[in-house]
Each structure stands twice: as C-alpha cells, then as structure tokens.
N, C-alpha and C. Protein backbone atom coordinates (compact mmCIF):
# COMPACT_ATOMS: atom_id res chain seq x y z
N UNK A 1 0.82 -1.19 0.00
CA UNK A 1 0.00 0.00 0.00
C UNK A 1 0.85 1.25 0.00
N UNK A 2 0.33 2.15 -0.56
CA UNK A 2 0.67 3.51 -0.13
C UNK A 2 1.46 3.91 1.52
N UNK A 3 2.74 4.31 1.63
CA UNK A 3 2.62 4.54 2.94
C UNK A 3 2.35 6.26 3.37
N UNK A 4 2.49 6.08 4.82
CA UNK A 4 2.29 7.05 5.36
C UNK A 4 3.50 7.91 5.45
N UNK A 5 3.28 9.20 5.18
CA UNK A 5 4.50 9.93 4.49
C UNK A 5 4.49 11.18 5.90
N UNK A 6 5.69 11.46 6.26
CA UNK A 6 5.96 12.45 7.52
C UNK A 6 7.42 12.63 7.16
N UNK A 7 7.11 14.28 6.50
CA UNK A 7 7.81 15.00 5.48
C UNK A 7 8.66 16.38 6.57
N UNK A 8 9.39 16.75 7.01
CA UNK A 8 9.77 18.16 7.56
C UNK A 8 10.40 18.63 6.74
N UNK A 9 9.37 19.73 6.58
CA UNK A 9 9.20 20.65 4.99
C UNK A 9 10.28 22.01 5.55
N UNK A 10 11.50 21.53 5.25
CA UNK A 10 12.71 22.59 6.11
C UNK A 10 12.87 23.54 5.04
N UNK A 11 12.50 23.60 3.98
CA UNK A 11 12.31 24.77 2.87
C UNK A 11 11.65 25.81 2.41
N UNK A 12 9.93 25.43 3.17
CA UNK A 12 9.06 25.77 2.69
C UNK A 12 7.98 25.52 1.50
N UNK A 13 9.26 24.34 0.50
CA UNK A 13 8.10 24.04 -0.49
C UNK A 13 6.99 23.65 -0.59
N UNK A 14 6.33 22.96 0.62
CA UNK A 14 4.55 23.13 0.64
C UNK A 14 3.93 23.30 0.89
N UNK A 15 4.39 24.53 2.44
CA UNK A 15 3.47 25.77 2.88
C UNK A 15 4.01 27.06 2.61
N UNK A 16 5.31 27.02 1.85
CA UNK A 16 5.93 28.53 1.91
C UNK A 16 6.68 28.88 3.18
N UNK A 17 6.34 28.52 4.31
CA UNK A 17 6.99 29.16 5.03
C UNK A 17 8.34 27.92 5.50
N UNK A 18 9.72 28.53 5.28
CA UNK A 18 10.78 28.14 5.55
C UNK A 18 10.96 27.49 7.25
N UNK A 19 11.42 26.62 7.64
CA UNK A 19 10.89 26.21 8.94
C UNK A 19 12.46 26.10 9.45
N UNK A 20 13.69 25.74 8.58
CA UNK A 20 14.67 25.49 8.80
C UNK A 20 14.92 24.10 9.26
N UNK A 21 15.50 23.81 10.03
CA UNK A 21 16.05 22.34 10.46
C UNK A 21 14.46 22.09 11.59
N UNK A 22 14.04 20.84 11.43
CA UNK A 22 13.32 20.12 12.09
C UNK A 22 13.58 19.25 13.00
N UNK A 23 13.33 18.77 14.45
CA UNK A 23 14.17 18.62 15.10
C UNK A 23 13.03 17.21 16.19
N UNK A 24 13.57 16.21 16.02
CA UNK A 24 12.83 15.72 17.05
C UNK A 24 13.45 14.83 18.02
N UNK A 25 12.94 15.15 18.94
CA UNK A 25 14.21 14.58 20.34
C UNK A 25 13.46 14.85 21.58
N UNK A 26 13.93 13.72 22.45
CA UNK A 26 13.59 13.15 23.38
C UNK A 26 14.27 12.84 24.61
N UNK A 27 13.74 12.73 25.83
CA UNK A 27 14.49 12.02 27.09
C UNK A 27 14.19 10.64 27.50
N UNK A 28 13.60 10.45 27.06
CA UNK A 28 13.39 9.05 26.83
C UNK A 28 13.89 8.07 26.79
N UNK A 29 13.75 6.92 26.73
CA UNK A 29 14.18 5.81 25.74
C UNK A 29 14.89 5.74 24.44
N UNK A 30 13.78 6.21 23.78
CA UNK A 30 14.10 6.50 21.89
C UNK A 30 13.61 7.26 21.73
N UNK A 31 13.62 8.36 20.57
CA UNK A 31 12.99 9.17 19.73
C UNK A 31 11.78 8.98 18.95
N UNK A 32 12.15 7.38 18.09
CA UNK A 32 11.25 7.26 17.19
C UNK A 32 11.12 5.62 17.30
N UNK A 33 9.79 4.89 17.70
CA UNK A 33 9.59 3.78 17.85
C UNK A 33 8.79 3.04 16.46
N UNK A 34 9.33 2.03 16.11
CA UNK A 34 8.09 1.14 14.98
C UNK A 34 8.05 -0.43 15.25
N UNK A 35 6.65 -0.42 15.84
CA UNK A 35 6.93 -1.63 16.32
C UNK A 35 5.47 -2.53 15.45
N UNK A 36 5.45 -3.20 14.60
CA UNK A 36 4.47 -3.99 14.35
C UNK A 36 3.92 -2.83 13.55
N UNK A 37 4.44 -1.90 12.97
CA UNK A 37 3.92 -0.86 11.53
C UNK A 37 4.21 -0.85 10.75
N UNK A 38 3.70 -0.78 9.42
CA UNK A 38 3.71 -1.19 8.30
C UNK A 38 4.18 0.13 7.12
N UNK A 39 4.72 0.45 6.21
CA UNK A 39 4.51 1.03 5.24
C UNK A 39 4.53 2.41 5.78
N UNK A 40 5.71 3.23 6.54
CA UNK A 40 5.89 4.78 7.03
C UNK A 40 7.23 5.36 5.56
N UNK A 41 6.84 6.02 5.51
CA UNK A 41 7.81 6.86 4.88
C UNK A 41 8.52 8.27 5.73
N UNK A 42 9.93 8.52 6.36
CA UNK A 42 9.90 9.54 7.03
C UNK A 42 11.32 10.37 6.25
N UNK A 43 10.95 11.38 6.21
CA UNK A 43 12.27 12.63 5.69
C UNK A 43 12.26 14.01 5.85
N UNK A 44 13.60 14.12 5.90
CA UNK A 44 14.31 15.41 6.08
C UNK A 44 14.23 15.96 7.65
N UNK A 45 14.23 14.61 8.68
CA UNK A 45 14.09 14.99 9.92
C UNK A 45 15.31 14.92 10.85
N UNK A 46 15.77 15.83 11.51
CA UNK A 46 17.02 15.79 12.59
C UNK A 46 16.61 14.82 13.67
N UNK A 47 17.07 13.93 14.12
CA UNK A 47 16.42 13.26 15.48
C UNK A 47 17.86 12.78 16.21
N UNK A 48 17.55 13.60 17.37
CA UNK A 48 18.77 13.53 18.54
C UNK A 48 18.18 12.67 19.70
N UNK A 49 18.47 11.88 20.21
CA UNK A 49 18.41 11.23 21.14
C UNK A 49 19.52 11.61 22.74
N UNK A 50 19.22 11.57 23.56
CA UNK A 50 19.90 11.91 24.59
C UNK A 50 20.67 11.02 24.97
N UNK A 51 22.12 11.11 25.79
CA UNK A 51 22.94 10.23 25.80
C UNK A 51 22.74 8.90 26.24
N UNK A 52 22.70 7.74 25.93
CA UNK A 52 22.85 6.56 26.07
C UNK A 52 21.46 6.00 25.97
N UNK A 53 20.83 6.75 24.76
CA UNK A 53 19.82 5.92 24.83
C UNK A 53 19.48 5.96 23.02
N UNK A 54 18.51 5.32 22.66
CA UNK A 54 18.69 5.21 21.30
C UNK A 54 17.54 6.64 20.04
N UNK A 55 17.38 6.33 19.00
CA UNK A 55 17.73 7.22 18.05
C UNK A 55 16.15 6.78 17.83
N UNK A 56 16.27 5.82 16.68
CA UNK A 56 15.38 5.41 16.22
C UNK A 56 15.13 3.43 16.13
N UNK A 57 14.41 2.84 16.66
CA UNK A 57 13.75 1.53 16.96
C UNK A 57 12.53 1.29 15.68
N UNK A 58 13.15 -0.36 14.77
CA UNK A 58 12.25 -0.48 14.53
C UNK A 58 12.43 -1.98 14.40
N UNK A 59 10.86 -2.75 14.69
CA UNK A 59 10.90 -4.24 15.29
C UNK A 59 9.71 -4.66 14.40
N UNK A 60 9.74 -5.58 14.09
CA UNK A 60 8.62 -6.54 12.97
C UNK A 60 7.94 -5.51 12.84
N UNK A 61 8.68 -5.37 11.28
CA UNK A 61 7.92 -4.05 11.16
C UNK A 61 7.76 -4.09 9.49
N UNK A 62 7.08 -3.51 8.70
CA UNK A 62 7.31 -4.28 7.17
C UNK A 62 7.27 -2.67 5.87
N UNK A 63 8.29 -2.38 5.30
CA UNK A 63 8.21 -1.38 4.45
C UNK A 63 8.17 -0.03 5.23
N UNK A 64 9.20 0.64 6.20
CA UNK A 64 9.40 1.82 6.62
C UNK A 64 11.19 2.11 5.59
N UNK A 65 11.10 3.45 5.79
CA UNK A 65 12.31 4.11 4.89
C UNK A 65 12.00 4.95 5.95
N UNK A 66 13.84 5.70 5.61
CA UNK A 66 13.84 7.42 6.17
C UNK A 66 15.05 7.81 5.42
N UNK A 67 14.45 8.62 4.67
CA UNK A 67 15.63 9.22 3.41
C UNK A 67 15.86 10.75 4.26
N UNK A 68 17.05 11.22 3.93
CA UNK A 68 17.79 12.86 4.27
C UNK A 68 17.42 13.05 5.37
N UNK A 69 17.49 12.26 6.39
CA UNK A 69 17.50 12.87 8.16
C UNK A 69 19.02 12.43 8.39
N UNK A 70 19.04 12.87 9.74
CA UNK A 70 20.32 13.34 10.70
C UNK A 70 20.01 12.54 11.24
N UNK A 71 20.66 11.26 12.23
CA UNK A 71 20.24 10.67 13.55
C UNK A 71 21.27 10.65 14.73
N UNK A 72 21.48 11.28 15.53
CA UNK A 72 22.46 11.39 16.36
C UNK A 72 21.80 11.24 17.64
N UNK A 73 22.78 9.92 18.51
CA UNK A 73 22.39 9.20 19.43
C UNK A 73 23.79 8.74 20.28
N UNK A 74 24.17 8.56 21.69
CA UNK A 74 25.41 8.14 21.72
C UNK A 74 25.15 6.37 22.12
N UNK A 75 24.30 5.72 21.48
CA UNK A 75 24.06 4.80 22.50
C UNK A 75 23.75 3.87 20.89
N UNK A 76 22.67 3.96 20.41
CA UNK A 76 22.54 3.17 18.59
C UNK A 76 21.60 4.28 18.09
N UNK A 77 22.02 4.42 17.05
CA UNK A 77 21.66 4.85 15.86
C UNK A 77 20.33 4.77 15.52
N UNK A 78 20.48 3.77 15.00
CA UNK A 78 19.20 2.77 14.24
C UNK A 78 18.66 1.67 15.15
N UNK A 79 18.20 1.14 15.52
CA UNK A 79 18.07 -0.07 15.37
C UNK A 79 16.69 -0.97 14.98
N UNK A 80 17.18 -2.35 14.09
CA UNK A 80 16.32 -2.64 13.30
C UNK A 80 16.60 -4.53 13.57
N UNK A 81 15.52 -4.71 13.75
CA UNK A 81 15.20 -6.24 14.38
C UNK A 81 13.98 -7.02 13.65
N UNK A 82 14.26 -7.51 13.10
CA UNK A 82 12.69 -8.64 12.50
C UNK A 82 12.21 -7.86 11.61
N UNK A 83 12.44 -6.98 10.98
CA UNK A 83 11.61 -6.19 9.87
C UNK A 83 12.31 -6.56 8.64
N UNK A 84 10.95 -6.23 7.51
CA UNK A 84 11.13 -6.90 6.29
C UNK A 84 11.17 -5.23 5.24
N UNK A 85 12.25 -5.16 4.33
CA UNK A 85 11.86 -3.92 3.69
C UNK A 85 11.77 -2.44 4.08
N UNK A 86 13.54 -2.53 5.27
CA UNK A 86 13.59 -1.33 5.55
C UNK A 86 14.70 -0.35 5.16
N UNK A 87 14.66 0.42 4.56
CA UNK A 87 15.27 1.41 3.66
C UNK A 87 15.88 2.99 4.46
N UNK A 88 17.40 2.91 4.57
CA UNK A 88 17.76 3.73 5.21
C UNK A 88 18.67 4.84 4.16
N UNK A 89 18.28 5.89 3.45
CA UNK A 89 18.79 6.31 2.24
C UNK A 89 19.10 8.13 2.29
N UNK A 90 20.52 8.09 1.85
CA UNK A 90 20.82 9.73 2.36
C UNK A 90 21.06 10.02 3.33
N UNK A 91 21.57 9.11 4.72
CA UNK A 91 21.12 9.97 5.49
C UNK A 91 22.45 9.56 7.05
N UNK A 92 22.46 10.76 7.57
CA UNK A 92 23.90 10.91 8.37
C UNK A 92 23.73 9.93 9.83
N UNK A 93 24.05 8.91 9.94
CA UNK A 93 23.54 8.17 11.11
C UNK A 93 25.16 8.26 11.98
C-alpha cells in the first residue's frame, strides 16, 4: 500500500513558510519507535536522542524508509530487528 509519508518541509516548499532544520528529540528511551507498523515513509528529519539511549527503533515491522534525516544518538543509531523492507537512504547516522 501507499505509505504514510511524515515529510519536515525545512524549505518551505509546501506551505511557503521556511521552517529550517526540524528537530525531534527526546528524554526518553528512543525518539522514534516502529513496532508492528507497516509502510511509514519519514524525511528530512534531525532526530537527537539523549545520551545513552537510542535514536530510532524499529521491530517486525514491514516497508518503513527514512531518506535525508540526521540521527544522532550516543548509544545506537538505528536499530532494526525482524523487519522486512527497511530502507535507510541519504542519510547521516
């Protein structure tokens, strides 16, 4: 199917207004969890994680990508377990 697309429009090209760097971060655990989701598309997002803990998590999970983000974490990066069809493209881990 079609996935679900979560775009940070750091230019402005599809509201006009320029937003600059997009930024998502956490104290947490992780930043960004996928657990048992299907078909996400995510780009052009900064995601910092706080020290020793992780970035972005994704677990049986089937057809997620994240093209032109930043992921900075001191603990993992990525991490990716049991998923089928995941696409990590452009992007500064």
């Amino acid at each position: 199917g079609n996935p679900i697309r979560v775009i940070a429009d750091t230019t402005g090209s599809v509201d006009g207004w320029s937003a600059g760097d997009v930024v998502l971060q956490t104290n947490g655990e992780k930043v960004l969890e996928f657990n048992s989701d299907n078909h996400w598309y995510v780009e052009g997002f900064k995601i910092v994680a706080d020290v020793g803990k992780e970035g972005v998590k994704i677990k049986d999970s089937l057809g997620i990508e994240f093209s032109n983000c930043e992921i900075y974490s001191a603990k993992q990066g990525i991490w990716i377990e049991g998923t089928v069809d995941a696409n990590i493209t452009n992007c500064l881990v």
